[in-house]
Structure formats: structure tokens, C-alpha cells
C-alpha atoms as a PDB file:
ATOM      1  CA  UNK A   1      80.584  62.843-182.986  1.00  0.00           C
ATOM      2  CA  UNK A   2      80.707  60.718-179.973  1.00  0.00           C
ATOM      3  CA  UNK A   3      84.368  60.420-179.967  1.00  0.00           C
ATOM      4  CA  UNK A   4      84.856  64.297-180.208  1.00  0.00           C
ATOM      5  CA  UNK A   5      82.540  64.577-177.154  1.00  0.00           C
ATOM      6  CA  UNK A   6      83.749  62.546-174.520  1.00  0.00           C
ATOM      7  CA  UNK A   7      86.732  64.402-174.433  1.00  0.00           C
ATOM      8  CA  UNK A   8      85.301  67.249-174.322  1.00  0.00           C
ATOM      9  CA  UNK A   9      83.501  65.974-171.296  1.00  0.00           C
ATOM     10  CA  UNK A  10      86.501  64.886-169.568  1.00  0.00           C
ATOM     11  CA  UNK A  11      88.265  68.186-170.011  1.00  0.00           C
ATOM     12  CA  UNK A  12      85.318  69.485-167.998  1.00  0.00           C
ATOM     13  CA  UNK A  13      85.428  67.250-165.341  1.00  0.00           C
ATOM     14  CA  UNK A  14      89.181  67.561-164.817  1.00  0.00           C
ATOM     15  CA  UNK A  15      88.274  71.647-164.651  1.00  0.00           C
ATOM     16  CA  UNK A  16      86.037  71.486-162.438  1.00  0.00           C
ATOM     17  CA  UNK A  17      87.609  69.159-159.555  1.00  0.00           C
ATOM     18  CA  UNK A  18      90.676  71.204-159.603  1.00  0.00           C
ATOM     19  CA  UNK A  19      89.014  74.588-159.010  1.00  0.00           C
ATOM     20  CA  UNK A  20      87.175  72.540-156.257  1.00  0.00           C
ATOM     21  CA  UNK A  21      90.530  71.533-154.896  1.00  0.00           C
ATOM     22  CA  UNK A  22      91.390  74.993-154.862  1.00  0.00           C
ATOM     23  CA  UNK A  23      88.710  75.908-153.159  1.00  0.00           C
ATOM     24  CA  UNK A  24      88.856  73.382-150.383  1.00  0.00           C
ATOM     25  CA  UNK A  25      92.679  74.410-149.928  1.00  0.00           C
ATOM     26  CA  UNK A  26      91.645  77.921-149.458  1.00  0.00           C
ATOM     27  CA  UNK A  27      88.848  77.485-147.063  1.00  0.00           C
ATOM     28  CA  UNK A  28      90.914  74.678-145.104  1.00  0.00           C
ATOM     29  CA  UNK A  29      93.816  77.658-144.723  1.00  0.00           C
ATOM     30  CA  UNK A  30      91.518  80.129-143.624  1.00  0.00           C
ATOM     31  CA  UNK A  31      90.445  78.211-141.211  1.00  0.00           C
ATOM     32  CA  UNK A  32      93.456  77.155-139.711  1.00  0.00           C
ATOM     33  CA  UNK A  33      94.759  80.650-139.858  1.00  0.00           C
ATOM     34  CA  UNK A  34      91.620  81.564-137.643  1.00  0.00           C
ATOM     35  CA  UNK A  35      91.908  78.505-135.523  1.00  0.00           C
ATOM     36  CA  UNK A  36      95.675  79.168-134.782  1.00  0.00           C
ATOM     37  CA  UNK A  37      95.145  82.778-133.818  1.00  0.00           C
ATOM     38  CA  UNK A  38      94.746  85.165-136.509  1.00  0.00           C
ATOM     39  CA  UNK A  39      92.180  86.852-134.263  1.00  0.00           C
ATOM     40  CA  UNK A  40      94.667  87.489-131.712  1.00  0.00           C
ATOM     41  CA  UNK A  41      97.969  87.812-133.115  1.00  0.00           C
ATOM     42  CA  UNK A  42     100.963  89.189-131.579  1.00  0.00           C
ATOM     43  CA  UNK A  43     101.419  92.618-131.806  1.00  0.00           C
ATOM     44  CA  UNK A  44     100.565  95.871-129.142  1.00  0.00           C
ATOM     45  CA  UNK A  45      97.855  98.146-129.375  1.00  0.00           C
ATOM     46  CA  UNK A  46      97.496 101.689-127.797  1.00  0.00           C
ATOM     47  CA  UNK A  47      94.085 102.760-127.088  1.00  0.00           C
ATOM     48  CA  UNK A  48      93.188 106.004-125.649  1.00  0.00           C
ATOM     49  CA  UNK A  49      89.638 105.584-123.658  1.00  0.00           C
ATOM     50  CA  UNK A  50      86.240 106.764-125.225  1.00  0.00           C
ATOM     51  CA  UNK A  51      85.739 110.471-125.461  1.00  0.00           C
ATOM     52  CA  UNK A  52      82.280 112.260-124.587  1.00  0.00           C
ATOM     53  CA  UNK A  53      81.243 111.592-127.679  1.00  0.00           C
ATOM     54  CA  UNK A  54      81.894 107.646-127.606  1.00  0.00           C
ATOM     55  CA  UNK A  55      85.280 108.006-130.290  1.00  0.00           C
ATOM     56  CA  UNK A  56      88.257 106.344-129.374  1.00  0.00           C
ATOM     57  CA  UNK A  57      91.980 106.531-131.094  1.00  0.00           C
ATOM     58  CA  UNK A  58      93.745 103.127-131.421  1.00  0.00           C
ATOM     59  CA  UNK A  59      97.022 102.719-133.141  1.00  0.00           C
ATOM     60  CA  UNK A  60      98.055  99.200-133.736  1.00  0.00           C
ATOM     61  CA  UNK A  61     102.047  98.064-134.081  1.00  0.00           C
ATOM     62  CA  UNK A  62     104.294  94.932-133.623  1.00  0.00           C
ATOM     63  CA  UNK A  63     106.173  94.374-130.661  1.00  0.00           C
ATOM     64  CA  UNK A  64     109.489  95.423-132.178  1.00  0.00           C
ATOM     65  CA  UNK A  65     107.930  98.632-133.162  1.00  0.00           C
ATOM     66  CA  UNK A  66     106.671  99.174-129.171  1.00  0.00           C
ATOM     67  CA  UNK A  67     109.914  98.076-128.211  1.00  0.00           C
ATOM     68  CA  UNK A  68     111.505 100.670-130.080  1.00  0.00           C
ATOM     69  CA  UNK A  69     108.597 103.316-129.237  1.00  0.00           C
ATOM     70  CA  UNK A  70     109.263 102.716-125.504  1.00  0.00           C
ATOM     71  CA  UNK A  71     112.221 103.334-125.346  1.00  0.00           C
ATOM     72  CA  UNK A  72     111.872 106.460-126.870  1.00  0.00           C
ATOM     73  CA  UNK A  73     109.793 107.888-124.730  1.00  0.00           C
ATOM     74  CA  UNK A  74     111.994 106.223-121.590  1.00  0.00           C
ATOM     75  CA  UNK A  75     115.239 108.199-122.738  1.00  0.00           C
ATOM     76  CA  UNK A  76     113.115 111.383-123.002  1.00  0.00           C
ATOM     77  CA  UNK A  77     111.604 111.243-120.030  1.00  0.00           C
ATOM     78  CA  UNK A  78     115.084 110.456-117.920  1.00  0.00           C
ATOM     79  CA  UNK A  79     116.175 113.064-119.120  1.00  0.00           C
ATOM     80  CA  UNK A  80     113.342 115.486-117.709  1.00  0.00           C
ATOM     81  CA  UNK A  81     111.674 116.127-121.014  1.00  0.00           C
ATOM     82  CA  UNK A  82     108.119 117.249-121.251  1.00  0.00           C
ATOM     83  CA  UNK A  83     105.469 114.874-123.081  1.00  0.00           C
ATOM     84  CA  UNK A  84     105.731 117.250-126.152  1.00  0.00           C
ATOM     85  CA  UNK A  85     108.652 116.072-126.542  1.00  0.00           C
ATOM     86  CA  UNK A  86     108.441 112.548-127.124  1.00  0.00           C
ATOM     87  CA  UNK A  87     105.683 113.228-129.334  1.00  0.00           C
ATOM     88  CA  UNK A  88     108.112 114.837-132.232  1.00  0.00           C
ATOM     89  CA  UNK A  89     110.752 112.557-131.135  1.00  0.00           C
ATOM     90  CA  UNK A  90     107.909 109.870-131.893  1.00  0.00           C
ATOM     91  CA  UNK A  91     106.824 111.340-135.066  1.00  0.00           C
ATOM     92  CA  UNK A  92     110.055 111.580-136.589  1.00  0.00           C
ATOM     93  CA  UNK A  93     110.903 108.296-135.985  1.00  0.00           C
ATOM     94  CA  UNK A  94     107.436 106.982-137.524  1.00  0.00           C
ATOM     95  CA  UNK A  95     108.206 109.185-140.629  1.00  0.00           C
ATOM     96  CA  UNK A  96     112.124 107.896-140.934  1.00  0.00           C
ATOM     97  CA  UNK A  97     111.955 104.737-139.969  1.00  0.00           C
ATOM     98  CA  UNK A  98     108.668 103.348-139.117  1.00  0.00           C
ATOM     99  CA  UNK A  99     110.167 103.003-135.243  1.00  0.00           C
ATOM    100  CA  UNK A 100     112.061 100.108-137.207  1.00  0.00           C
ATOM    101  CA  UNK A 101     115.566  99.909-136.377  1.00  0.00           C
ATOM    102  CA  UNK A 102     116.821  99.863-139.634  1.00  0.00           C
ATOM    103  CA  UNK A 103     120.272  99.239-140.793  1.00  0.00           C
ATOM    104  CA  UNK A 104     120.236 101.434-143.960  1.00  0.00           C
ATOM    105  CA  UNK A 105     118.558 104.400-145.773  1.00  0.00           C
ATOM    106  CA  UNK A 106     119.368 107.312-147.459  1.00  0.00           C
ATOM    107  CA  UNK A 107     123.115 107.343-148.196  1.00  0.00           C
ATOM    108  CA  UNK A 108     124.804 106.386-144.994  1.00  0.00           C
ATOM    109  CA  UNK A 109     121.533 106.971-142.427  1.00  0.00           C
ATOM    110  CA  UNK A 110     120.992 104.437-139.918  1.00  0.00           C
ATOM    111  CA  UNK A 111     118.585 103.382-137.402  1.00  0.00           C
ATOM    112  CA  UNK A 112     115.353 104.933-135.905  1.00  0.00           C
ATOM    113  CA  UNK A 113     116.156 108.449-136.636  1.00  0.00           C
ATOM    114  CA  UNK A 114     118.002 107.814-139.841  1.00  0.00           C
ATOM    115  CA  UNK A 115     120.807 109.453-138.376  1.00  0.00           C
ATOM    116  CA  UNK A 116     124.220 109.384-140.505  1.00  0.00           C
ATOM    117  CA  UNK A 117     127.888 109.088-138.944  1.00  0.00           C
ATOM    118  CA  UNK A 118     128.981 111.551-142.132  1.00  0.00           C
ATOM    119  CA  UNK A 119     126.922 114.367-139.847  1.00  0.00           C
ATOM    120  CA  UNK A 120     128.559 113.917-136.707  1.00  0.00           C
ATOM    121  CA  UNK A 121     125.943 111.295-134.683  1.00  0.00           C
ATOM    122  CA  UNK A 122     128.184 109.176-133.732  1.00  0.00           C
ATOM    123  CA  UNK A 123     129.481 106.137-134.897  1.00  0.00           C
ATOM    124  CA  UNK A 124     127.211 103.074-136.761  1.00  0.00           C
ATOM    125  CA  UNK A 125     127.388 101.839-133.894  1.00  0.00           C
ATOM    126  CA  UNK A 126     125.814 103.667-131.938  1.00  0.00           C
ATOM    127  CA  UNK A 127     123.494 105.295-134.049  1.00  0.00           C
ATOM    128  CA  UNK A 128     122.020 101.704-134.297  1.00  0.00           C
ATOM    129  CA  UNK A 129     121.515 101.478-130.144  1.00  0.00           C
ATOM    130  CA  UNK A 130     117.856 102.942-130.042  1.00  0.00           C
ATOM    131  CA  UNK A 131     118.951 104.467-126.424  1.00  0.00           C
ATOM    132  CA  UNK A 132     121.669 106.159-127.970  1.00  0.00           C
ATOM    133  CA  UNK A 133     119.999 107.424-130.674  1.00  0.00           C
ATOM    134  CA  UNK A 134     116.847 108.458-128.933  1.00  0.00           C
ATOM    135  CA  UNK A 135     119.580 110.779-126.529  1.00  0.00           C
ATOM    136  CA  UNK A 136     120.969 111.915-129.513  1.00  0.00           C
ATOM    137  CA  UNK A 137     118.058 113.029-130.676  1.00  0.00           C
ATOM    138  CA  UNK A 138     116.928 114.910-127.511  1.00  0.00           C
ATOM    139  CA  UNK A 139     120.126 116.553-127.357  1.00  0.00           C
ATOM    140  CA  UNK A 140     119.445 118.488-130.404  1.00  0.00           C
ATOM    141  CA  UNK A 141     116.294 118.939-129.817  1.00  0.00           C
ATOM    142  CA  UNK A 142     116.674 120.917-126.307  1.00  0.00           C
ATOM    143  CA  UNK A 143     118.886 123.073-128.372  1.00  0.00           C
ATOM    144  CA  UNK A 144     115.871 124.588-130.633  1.00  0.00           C
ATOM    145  CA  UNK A 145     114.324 127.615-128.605  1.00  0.00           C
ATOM    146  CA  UNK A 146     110.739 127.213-127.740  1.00  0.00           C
ATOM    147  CA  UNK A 147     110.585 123.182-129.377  1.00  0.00           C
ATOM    148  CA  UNK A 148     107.224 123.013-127.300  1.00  0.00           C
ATOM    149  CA  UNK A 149     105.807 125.899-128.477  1.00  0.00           C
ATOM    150  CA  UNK A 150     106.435 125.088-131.855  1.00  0.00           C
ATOM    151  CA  UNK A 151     104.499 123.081-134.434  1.00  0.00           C
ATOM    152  CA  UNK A 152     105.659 119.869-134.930  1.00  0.00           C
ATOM    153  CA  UNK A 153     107.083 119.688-138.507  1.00  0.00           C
ATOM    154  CA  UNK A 154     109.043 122.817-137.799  1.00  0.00           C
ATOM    155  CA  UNK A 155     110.631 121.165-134.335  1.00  0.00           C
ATOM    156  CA  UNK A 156     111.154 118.321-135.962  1.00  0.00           C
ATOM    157  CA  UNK A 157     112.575 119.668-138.956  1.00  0.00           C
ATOM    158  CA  UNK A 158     115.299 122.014-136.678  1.00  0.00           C
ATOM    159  CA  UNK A 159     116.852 118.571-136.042  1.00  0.00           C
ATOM    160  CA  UNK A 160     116.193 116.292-138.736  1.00  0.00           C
ATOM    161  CA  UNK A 161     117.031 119.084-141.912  1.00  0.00           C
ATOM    162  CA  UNK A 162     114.743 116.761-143.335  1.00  0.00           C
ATOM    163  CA  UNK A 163     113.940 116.985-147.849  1.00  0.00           C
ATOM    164  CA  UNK A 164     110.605 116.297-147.014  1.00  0.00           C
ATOM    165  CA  UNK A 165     109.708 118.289-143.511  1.00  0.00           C
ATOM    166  CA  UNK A 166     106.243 118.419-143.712  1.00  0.00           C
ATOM    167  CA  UNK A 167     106.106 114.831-143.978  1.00  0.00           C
ATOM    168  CA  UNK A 168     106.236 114.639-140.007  1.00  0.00           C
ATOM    169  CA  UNK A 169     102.573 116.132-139.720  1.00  0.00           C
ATOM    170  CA  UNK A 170     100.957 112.799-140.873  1.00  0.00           C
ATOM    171  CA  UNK A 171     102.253 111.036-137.616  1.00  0.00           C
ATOM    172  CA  UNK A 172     101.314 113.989-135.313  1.00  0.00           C
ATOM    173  CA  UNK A 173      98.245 112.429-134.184  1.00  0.00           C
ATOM    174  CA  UNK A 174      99.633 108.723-133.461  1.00  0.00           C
ATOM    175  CA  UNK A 175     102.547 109.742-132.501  1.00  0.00           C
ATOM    176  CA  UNK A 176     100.320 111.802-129.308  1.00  0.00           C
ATOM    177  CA  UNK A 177      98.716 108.918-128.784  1.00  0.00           C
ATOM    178  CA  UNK A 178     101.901 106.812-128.159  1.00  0.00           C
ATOM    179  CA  UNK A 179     103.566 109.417-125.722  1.00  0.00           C
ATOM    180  CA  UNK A 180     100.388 109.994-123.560  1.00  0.00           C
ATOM    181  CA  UNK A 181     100.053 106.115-123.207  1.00  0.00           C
ATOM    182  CA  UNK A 182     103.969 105.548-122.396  1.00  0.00           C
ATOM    183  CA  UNK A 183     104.763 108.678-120.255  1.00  0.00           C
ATOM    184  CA  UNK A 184     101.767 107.234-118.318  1.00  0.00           C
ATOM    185  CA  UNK A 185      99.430 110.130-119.055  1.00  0.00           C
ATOM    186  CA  UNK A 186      95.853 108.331-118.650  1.00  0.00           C
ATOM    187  CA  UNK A 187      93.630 107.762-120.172  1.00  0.00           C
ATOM    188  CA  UNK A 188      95.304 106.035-122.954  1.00  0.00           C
ATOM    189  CA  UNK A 189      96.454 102.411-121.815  1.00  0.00           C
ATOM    190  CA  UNK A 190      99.270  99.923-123.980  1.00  0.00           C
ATOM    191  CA  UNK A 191      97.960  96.370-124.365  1.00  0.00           C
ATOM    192  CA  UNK A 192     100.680  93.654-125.481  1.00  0.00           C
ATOM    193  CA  UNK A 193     100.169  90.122-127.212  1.00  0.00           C
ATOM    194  CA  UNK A 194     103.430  88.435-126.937  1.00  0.00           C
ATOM    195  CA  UNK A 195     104.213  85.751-129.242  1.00  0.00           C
ATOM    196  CA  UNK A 196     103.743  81.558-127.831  1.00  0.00           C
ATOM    197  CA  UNK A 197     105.482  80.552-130.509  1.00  0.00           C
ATOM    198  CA  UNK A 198     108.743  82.295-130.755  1.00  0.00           C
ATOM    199  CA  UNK A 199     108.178  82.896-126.594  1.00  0.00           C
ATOM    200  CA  UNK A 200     110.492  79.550-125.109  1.00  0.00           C
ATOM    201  CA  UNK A 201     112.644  79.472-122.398  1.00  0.00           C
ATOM    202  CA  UNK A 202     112.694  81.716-119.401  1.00  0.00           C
ATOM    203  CA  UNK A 203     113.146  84.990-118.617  1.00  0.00           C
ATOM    204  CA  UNK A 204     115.800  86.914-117.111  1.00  0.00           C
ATOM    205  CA  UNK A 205     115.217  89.435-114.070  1.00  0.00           C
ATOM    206  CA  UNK A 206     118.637  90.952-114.281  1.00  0.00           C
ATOM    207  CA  UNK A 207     117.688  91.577-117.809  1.00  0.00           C
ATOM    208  CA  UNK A 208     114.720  93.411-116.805  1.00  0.00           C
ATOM    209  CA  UNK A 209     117.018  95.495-114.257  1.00  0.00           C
ATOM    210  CA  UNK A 210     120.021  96.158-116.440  1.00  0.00           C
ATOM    211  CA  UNK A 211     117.091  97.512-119.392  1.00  0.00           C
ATOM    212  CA  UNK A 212     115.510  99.415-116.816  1.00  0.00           C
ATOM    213  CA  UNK A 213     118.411 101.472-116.333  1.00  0.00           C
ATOM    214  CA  UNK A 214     119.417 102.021-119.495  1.00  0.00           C
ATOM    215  CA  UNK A 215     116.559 103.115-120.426  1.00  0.00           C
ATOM    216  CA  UNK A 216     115.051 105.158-117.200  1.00  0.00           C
ATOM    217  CA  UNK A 217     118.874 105.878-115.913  1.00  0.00           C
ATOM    218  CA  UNK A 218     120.389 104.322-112.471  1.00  0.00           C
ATOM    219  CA  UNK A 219     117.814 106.484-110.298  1.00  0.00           C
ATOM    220  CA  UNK A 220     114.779 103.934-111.769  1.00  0.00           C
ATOM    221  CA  UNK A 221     116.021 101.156-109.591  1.00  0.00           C
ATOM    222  CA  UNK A 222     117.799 101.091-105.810  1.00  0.00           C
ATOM    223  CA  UNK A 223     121.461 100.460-106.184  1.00  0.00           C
ATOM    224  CA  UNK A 224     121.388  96.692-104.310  1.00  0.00           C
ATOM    225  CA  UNK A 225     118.164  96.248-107.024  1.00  0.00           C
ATOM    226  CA  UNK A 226     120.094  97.502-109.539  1.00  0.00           C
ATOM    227  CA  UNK A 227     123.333  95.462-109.037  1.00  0.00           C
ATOM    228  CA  UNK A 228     122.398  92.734-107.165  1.00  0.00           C
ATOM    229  CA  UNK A 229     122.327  88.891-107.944  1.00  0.00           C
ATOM    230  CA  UNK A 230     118.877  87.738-106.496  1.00  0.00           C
ATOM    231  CA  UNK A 231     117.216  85.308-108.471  1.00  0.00           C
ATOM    232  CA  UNK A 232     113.554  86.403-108.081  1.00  0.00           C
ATOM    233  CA  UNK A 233     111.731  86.006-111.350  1.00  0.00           C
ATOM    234  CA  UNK A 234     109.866  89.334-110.028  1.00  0.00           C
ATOM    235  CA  UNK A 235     111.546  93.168-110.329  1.00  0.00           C
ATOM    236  CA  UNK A 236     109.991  95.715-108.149  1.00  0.00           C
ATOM    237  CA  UNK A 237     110.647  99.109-109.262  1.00  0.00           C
ATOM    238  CA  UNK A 238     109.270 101.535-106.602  1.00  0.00           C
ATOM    239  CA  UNK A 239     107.766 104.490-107.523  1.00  0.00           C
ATOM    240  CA  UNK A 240     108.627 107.599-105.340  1.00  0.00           C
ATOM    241  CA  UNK A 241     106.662 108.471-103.158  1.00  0.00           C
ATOM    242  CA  UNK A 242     106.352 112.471-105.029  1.00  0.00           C
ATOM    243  CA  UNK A 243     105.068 110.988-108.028  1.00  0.00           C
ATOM    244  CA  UNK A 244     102.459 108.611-106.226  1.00  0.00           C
ATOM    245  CA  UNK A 245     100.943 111.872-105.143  1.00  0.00           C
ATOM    246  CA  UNK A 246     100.121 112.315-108.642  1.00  0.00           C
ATOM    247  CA  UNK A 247      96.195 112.114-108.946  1.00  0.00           C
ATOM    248  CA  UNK A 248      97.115 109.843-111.829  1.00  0.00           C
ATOM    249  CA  UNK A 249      99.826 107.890-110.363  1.00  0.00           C
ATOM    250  CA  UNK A 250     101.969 109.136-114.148  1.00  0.00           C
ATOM    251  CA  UNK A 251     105.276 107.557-113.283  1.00  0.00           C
ATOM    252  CA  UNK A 252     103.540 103.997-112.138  1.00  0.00           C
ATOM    253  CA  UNK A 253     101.787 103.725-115.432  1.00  0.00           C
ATOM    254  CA  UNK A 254     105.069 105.184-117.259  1.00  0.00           C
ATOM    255  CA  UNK A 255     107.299 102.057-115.899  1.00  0.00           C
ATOM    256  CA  UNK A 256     104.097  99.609-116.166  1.00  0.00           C
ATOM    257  CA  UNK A 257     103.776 100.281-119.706  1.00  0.00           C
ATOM    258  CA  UNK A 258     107.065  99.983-120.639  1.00  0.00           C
ATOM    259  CA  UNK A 259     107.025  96.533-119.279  1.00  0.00           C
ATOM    260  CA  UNK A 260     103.981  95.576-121.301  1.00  0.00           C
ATOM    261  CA  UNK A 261     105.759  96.972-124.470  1.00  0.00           C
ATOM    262  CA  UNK A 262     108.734  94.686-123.679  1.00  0.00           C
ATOM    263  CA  UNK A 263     106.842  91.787-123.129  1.00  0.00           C
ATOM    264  CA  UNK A 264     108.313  89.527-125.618  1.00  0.00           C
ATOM    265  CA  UNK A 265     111.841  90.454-125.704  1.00  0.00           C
ATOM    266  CA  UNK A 266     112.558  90.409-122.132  1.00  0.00           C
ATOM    267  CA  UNK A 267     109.986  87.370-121.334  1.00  0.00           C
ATOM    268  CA  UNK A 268     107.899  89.408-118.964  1.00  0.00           C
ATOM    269  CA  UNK A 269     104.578  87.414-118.260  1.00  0.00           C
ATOM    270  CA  UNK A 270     102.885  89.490-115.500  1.00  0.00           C
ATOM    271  CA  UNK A 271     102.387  93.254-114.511  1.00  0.00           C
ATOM    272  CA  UNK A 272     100.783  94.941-111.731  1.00  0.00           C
ATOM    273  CA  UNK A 273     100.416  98.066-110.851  1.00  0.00           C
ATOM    274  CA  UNK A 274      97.762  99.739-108.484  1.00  0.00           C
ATOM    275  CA  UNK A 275      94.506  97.455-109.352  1.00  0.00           C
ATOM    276  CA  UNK A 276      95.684  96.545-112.472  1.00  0.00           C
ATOM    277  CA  UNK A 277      97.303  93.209-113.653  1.00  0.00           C
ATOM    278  CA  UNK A 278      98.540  92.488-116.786  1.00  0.00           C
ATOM    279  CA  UNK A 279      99.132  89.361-117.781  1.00  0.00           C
ATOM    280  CA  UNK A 280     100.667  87.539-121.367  1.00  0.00           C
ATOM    281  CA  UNK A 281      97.716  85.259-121.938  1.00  0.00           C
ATOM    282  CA  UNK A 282      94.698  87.869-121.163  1.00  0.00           C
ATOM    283  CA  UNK A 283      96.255  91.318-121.614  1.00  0.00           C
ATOM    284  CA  UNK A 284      94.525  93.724-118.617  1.00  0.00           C
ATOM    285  CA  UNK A 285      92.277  93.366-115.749  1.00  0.00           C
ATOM    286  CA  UNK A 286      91.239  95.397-112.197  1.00  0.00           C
ATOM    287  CA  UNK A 287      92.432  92.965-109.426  1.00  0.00           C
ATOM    288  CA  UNK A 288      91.942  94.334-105.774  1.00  0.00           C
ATOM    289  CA  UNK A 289      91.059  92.763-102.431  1.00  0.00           C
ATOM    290  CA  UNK A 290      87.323  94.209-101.129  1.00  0.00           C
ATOM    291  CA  UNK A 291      88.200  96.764 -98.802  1.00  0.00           C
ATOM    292  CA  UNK A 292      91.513  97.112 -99.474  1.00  0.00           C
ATOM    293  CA  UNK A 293      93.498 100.632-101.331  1.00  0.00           C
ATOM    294  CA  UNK A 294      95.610 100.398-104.403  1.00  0.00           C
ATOM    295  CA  UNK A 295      99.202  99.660-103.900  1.00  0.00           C
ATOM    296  CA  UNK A 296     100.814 102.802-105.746  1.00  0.00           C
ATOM    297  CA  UNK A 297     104.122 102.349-103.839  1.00  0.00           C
ATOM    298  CA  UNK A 298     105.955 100.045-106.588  1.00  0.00           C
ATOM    299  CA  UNK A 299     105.119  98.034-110.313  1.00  0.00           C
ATOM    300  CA  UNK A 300     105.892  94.435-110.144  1.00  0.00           C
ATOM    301  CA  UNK A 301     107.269  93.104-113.227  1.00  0.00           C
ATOM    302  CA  UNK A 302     107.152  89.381-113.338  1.00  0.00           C
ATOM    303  CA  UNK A 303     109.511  87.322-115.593  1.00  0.00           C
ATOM    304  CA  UNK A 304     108.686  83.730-117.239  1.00  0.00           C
ATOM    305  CA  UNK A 305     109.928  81.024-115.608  1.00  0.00           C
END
């Protein structure tokens, strides 16, 4: 009996220290993943402010996907469309593509709009150039009389000739969300965590510029800004003075939260815009001298050095 026992015992033992092991390995990952950041990762949330009755909307995406989603609602705007707009043009690209800019899908559809060369969007190419794409979309989409006053699945579906048209309703309410943040429409607010481990090496100010205007168009920036060679790690892009009459100063937040949503790919580290800074390491805060009014006149976008 003995010698059938001890075995037995040992078989236990060895059980038991490796699901301890286990256990230890687990909670020691955890940890770390806490430690290193999980609580903060990178990504960008959109956060419209609390309603009368204390509710708030928050839609949380990665910094590609904001990338993408401004520059969405940068082409539409440029080109003088309403805020309605960008919401279907927002919509449909969270139903085709997740605002991922995809290089496949559904026989030969490409990109953020799933747009295919076989149907006349251009070339793969282009379709795969979200400001292309984005214009492309537009385009069609000024075609369809009344877009504004329709509902959204039916807009949508006048350009897409989507299988699955109703599809598009799901994103309605996000897709809101993102286009009053991004065309600047307070109270909603865009709130970037770039990445410190991916983020090395500086940025690039004529990077900034040249993105500006492709996304915005020439008029965003002064031609010498636009063109020129300085090497300030800052861009000012002024806001005219039309819109600064704005009781919400619209186009200031527009171009501010653009630069927020760009964060990481063009190395931006600091924003400012009236009393508000933004900055990589702490996201938003009011800065402004006692005594002193808002500067509305221009948003400073500051590069990484």
C-alpha cells in the first residue's frame, strides 16, 4: 500500500505547483499590463458633454480610425458641405469599412468606402487615398436631391447601392457624434492618446502644412505658410476673422480637432486654441492669463521635437 501511495502523493504535489505557477504568471501579467498603461492606452475618444439629464455619448476608436474619420469630415467641409453630411459620409464608412482603410472587400472594393474601380471610382489607387475617396464620395452625394432632408440609410444608400442598406442606421448615432465633434460643433470635444512607444523621432511642420491642405484645401493656410521653408516646430493656422464671430468659435475647434486626431501620425505634441491646450501626455486643459480674453484669431499646432 505504501508504495502505491506515495506516488499518488507526488502526482498531487506536481498538480498543484503548476496551477500555482499559472496563477502567479497570470497575476504577474496583469499587473504589468496595468503598470505599463492598460489604463491609458492609445487610442481617441469623442465625448459629447453631459446633457440636462447628466447622460453623456462617448465613442471610443484607435488613432488610425480618427485619422481616417478626420479627414472625412475635413474633405466635406472644404468643400462647403453641411454637418449632415459628414454624418452619412461617416456612417457609411463605419458600416463598410470600420473607417479602416482597407485594401480589399467585396470583389474588387477598396478602401474606406469600399469603393470598386469596376464602377467607375477611380483607379486603386486612388480609391485607397482617404482624401480622394472621401471627395468621391461627396461628389455623389451632392447629386441626390434633398440628401439632408433625407433619412440616413436612404442617402446613404443613393450612393453606396449597398445589399444591405439598412445596415447604415446602426452607425447613425456615432457617426453624429463624430461630425459634431470634428466640424467643431460644441459641445462634443476629441481627446487623443498618442502612442510613447511607437512615437520616436521628431515631427515635421511642413508635414503638418502640406496635410492641412490636402485635407482643408490651399485657403486653410496663407500661401508663404503654405509653401514656405521655416523650420518652426509650431504651424499657425489662422482662423478668419468671419468665423471667429461664431458664438462658438466652429472653425477653431474644426482645425484644433483635427490636429488632436492626427496626433500620432504627424507627431503633433501640443494644441491650443482659445483657453484650451492640448497636450500628448495630459490630453485637455483651460489655460488663460487672469484678465486676459481668449485668443480666437489662430490654432497653434505644435510638432515634437
Amino acid at each position: 500500500m505504501p508504495r502505491t501511495a506515495r506516488p499518488a502523493r507526488r502526482s498531487r504535489l506536481f498538480r498543484f505547483t503548476a496551477a500555482f505557477a499559472v496563477l502567479v504568471a497570470l497575476g504577474g501579467y496583469l499587473a504589468m499590463q496595468y503598470v505599463s498603461g492598460s489604463a491609458n492606452p492609445p487610442r481617441c475618444v469623442v465625448r459629447a458633454s453631459d446633457g440636462p439629464d447628466g447622460a453623456s455619448h462617448t465613442y471610443e476608436m484607435s488613432l488610425a480610425q480618427a485619422v481616417n474619420a478626420a479627414t472625412i469630415s475635413a474633405v466635406g467641409t472644404a468643400r462647403g458641405m453641411p454637418e449632415r453630411a459628414v454624418t452619412i459620409a461617416l456612417a457609411t464608412a463605419l458600416q463598410e469599412s470600420g473607417l479602416r482603410n482597407i485594401d480589399y472587400g467585396d470583389r474588387d472594393s477598396l478602401g474606406l468606402f469600399q469603393q470598386r474601380p469596376s464602377q467607375d471610382w477611380g483607379a486603386p489607387e486612388q480609391i485607397m487615398d482617404p482624401v480622394y475617396s472621401a471627395g468621391a464620395f461627396y461628389d455623389q452625394l451632392a447629386e441626390v436631391p434633398g440628401y439632408s432632408r433625407l433619412p440616413l440609410t436612404v442617402a446613404a444608400q443613393q450612393v453606396q447601392r449597398s445589399g444591405f442598406p439598412q445596415a447604415y442606421a446602426k452607425h447613425e448615432p456615432d457617426a453624429a457624434l463624430l461630425a459634431a465633434a470634428l466640424t467643431g460643433r460644441e459641445p462634443a470635444s476629441v481627446n487623443c492618446v498618442p502612442s510613447t512607444a511607437t512615437a520616436t523621432g521628431p515631427g515635421d511642420a511642413e508635414r503638418v502644412r502640406a496635410e492641412l491642405v490636402r485635407a482643408f484645401g490651399k485657403e486653410v493656410l496663407p500661401a508663404a505658410k503654405a509653401a514656405g521653408a521655416s523650420s518652426s516646430a509650431t504651424v499657425s493656422v489662422p482662423v478668419p476673422a468671419a468665423d471667429r464671430a461664431d458664438a462658438g468659435q466652429r472653425r477653431g475647434w474644426e482645425l484644433a480637432h483635427w490636429a488632436v486626431a492626427q496626433s500620432e501620425a504627424l507627431r503633433i505634441e501640443r494644441v491650443s486654441y482659445a483657453d484650451r491646450v492640448w497636450e500628448a501626455a495630459s490630453g485637455w486643459r483651460t489655460e488663460r492669463a487672469k484678465g486676459t480674453e481668449p485668443d480666437t484669431a489662430a490654432v497653434a499646432i505644435r510638432v515634437a521635437q
